[in-house]
Protein backbone atom coordinates (compact mmCIF):
# COMPACT_ATOMS: atom_id res chain seq x y z
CA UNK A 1 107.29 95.16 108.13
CA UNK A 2 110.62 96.26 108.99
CA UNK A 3 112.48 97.44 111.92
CA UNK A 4 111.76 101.09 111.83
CA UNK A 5 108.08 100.17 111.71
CA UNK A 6 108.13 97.99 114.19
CA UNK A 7 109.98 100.06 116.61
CA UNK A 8 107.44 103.38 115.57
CA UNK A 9 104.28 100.84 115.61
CA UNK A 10 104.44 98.51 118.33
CA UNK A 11 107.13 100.30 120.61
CA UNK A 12 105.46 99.09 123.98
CA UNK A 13 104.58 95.53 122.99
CA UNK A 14 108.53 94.98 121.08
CA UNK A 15 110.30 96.63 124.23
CA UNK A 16 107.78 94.34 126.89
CA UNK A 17 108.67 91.02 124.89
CA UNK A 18 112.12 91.51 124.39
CA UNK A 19 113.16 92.13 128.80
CA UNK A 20 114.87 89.58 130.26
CA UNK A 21 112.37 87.82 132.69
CA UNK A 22 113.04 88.34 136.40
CA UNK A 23 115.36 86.19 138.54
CA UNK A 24 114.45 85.09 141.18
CA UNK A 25 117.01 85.23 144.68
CA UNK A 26 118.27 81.79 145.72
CA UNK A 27 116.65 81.76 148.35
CA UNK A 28 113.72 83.93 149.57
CA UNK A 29 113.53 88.01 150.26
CA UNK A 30 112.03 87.98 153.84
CA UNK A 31 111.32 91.31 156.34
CA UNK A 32 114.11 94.44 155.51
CA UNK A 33 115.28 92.50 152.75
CA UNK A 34 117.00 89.64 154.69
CA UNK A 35 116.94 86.08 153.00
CA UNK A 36 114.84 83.65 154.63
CA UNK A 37 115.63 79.61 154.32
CA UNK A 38 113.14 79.15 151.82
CA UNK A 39 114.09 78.83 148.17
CA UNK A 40 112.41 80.64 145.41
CA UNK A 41 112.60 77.58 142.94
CA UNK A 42 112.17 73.84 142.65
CA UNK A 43 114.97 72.66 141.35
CA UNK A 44 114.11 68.65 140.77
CA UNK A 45 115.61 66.89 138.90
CA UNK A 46 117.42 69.56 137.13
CA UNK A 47 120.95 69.60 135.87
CA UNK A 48 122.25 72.85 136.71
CA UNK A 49 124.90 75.36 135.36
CA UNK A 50 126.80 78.44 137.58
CA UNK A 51 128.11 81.16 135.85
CA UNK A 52 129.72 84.60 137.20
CA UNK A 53 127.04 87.37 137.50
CA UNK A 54 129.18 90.18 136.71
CA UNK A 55 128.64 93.82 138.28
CA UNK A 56 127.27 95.39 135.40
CA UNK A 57 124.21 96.45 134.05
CA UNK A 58 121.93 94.29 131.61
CA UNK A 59 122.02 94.87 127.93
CA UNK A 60 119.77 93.39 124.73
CA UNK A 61 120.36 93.25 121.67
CA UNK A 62 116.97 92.05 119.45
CA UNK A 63 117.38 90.68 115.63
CA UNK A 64 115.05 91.71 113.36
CA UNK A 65 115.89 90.12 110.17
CA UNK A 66 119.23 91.56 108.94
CA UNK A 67 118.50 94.72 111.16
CA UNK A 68 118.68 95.37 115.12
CA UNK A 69 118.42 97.47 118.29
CA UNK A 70 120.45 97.31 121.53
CA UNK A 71 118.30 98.27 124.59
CA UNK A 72 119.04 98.36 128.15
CA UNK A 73 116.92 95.95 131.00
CA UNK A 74 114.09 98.73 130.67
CA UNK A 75 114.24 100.70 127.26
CA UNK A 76 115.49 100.43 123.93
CA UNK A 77 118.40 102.88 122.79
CA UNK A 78 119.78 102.53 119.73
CA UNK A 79 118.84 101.28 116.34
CA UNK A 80 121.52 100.06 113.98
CA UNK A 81 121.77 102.88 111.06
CA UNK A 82 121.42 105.87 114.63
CA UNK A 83 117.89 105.44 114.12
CA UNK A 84 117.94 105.49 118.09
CA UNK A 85 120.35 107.16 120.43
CA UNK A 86 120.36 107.04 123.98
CA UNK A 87 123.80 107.02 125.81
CA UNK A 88 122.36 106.05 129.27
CA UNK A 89 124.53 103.87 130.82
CA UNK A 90 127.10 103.36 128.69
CA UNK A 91 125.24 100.96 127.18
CA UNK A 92 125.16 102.04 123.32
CA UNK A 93 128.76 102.84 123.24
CA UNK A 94 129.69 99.94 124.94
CA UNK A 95 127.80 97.24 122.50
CA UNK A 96 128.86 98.97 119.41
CA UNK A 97 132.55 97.98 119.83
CA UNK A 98 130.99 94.24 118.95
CA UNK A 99 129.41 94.80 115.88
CA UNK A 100 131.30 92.65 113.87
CA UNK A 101 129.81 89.67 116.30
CA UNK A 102 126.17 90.93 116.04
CA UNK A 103 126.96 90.87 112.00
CA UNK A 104 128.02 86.84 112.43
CA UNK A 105 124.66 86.61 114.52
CA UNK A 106 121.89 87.95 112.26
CA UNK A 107 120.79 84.50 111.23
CA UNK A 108 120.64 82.90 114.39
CA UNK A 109 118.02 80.79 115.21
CA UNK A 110 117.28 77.54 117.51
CA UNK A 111 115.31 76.05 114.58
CA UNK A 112 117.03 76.90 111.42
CA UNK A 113 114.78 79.77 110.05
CA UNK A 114 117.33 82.06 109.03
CA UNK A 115 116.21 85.08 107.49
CA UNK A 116 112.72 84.46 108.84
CA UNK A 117 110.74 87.52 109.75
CA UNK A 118 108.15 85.51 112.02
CA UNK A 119 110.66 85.70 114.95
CA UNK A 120 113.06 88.24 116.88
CA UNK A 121 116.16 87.11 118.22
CA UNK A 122 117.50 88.91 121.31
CA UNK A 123 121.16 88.16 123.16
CA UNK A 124 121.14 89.71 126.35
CA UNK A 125 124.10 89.92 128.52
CA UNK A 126 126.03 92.33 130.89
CA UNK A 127 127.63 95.66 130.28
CA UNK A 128 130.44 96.56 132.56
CA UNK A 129 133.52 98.30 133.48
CA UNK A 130 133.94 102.18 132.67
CA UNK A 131 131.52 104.15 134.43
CA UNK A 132 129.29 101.34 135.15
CA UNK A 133 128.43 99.91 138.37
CA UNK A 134 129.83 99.90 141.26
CA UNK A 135 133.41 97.54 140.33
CA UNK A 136 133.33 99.80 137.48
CA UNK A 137 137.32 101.04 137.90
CA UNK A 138 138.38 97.36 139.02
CA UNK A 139 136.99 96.40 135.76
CA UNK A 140 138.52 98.48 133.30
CA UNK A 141 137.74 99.68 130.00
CA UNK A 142 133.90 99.02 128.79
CA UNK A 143 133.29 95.13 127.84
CA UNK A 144 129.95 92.97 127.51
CA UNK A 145 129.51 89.50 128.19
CA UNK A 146 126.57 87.62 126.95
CA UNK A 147 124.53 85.52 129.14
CA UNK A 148 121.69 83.84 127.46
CA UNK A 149 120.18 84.22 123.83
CA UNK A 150 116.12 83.37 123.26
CA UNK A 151 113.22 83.95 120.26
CA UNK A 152 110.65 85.42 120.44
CA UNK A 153 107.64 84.99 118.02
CA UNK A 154 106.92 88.21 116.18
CA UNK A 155 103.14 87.43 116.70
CA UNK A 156 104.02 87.77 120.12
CA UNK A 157 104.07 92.01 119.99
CA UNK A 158 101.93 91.80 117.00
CA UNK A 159 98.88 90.47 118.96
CA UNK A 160 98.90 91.36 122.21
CA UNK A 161 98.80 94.52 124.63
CA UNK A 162 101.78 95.70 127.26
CA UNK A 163 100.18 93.95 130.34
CA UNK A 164 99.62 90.35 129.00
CA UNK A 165 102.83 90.24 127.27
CA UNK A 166 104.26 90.87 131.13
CA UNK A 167 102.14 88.21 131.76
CA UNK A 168 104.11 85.88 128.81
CA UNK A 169 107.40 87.16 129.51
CA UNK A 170 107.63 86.03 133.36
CA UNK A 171 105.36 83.62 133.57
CA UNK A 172 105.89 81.02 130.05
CA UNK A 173 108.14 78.87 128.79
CA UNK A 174 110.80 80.63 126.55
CA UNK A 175 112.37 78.96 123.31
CA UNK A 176 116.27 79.79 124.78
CA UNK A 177 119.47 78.65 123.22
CA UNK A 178 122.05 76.96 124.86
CA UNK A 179 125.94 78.13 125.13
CA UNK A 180 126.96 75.22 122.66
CA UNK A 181 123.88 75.94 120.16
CA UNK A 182 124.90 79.30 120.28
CA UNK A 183 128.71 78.21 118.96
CA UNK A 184 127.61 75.56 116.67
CA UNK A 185 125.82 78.13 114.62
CA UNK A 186 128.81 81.19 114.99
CA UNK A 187 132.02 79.55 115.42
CA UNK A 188 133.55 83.01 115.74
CA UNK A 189 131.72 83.27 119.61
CA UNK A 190 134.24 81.13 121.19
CA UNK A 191 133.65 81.15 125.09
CA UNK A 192 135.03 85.24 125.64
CA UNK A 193 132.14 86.37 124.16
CA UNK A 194 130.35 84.67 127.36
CA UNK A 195 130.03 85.52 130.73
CA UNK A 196 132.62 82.80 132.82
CA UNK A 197 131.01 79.51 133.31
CA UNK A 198 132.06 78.23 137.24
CA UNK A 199 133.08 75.12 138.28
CA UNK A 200 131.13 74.42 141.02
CA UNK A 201 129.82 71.92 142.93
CA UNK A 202 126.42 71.83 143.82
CA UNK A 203 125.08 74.78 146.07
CA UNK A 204 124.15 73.77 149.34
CA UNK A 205 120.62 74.50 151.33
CA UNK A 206 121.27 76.72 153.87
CA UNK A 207 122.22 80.65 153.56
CA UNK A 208 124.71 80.34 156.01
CA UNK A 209 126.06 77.25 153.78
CA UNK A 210 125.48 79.51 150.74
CA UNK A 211 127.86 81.80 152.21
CA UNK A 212 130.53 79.46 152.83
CA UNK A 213 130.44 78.26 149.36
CA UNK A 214 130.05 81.67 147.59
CA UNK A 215 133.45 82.41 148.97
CA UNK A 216 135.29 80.44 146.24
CA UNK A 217 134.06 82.71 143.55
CA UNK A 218 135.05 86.07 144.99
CA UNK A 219 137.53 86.78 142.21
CA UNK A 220 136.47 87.95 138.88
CA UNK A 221 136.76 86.21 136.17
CA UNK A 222 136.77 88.91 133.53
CA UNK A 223 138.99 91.59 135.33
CA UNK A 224 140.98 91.77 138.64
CA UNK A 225 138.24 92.56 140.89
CA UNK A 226 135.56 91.18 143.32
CA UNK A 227 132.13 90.00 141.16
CA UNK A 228 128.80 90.32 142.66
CA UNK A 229 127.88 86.67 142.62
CA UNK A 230 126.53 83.99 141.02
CA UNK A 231 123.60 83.14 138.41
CA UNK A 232 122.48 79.34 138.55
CA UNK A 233 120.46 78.09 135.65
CA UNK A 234 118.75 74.56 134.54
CA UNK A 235 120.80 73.07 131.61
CA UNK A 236 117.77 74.53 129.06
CA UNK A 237 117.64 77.60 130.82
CA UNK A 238 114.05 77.45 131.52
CA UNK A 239 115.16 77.63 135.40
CA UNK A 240 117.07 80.47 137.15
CA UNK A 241 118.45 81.94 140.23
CA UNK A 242 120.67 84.70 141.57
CA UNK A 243 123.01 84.24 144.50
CA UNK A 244 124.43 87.78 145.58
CA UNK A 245 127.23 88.40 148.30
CA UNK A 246 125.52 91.73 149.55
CA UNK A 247 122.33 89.67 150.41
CA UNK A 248 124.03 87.07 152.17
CA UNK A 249 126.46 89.48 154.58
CA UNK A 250 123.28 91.68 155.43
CA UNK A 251 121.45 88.45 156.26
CA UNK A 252 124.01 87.12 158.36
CA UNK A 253 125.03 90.76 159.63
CA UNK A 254 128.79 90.25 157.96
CA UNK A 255 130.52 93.41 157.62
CA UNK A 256 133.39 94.47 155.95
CA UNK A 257 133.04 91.58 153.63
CA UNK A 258 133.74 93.25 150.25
């Protein structure tokens, strides 16, 4: 089977498997969309990482052998050869100025199967600046930052209907590679390939506290602009949360904030 195939075959089940699960809020959504003091995840014993969560839109790009796609969060878009074309978003046009990374990343895998056809690989990671969100001018021309790379078992879309692989895709563990994984195995995706990893210290319980600390990572740092927050992660990635100014100031009735 290759690409085209899969993508005519088994477009559902490949585009279901390859989302990025769902992140959670920091702490909870309560009434009107104010955060509440509960926290959406258990973070035990967990060694966690901050990065910038740029104000973008979320991109994909699966592997498929020597072949791939770029989608969006909902849809794929393009498939390499304009097998696919979909300029929503900016998306397409946006990814294609990095092809000569996606070539150095064809044989990436987390357990040394290269040119396996039992798994897909997808990189996923933020679109931005040109038209695209609301920074979009502060940002400048279009750019894409990657912010976490997993595989995904082709028997995965193979076997199973829409609705359970929903089911897999938020609810099981992943097989996720880490940032230094990632630049053992392509020395040529040196840290600007990634979205900006934050020195922080550790995030503190309370939204009000949450606010306090956000404040320290108002500045961008991919452009000269305000970014929309911060995306906390266990060290394997299997953990995740997002920490957004806009939820924050409407919870605490801040205004003028931005």
């Amino acid at each position: 089977m290759n690409l085209t195939d899969l993508i005519r075959d088994y477009y559902g089940p490949l585009n279901s498997a390859t989302k990025y699960p769902s992140i959670p809020t920091y702490h909870t959504l309560g009434e009107r969309g104010r955060l509440t003091e509960d926290h959406n995840v258990d973070w035990a014993g967990a060694t966690r990482e901050y990065t910038e969560k740029i104000d973008g839109t979320n991109s994909r790009i699966i592997f498929f052998g020597r072949d791939y796609v770029i989608g969006s969060r909902e849809e794929l878009l393009y498939a390499q050869g304009d097998r696919i074309i979909n300029p929503t978003q900016q998306i397409v046009e946006t990814l294609k100025q990095y092809e000569g990374v996606w070539n150095s990343l064809y044989g990436l895998r987390a357990t040394n199967i290269v040119g396996s056809f039992d798994f897909l690989t997808v990189v996923y990671g933020e679109s931005f600046g040109g038209k695209i969100g609301k920074a979009a001018k502060g940002y400048g021309d279009l750019k894409f930052r990657i912010f976490d790379v997993q595989t995904v078992p082709l028997s995965i879309v193979l076997e199973n209907p829409v609705d359970k692989i929903a089911l897999w895709r938020e609810n099981e563990p992943h097989d996720w590679l880490t940032r230094a994984e990632i630049q053992e195995s392509v020395p040529k995706c040196d840290d600007s390939y990634f979205v900006p990893l934050l020195d922080a210290p550790p995030i503190p319980e309370s939204v009000e506290d949450v606010w306090e600390w956000l404040q320290r990572f108002k500045q961008s740092g991919v452009a000269n602009c305000r970014n929309e927050g911060v995306v906390i992660r266990s060290a394997d990635h299997k953990l995740a949360a997002k920490v957004r100014f806009e939820d924050y100031a409407k919870t605490l009735g801040i205004k003028n904030w931005q």
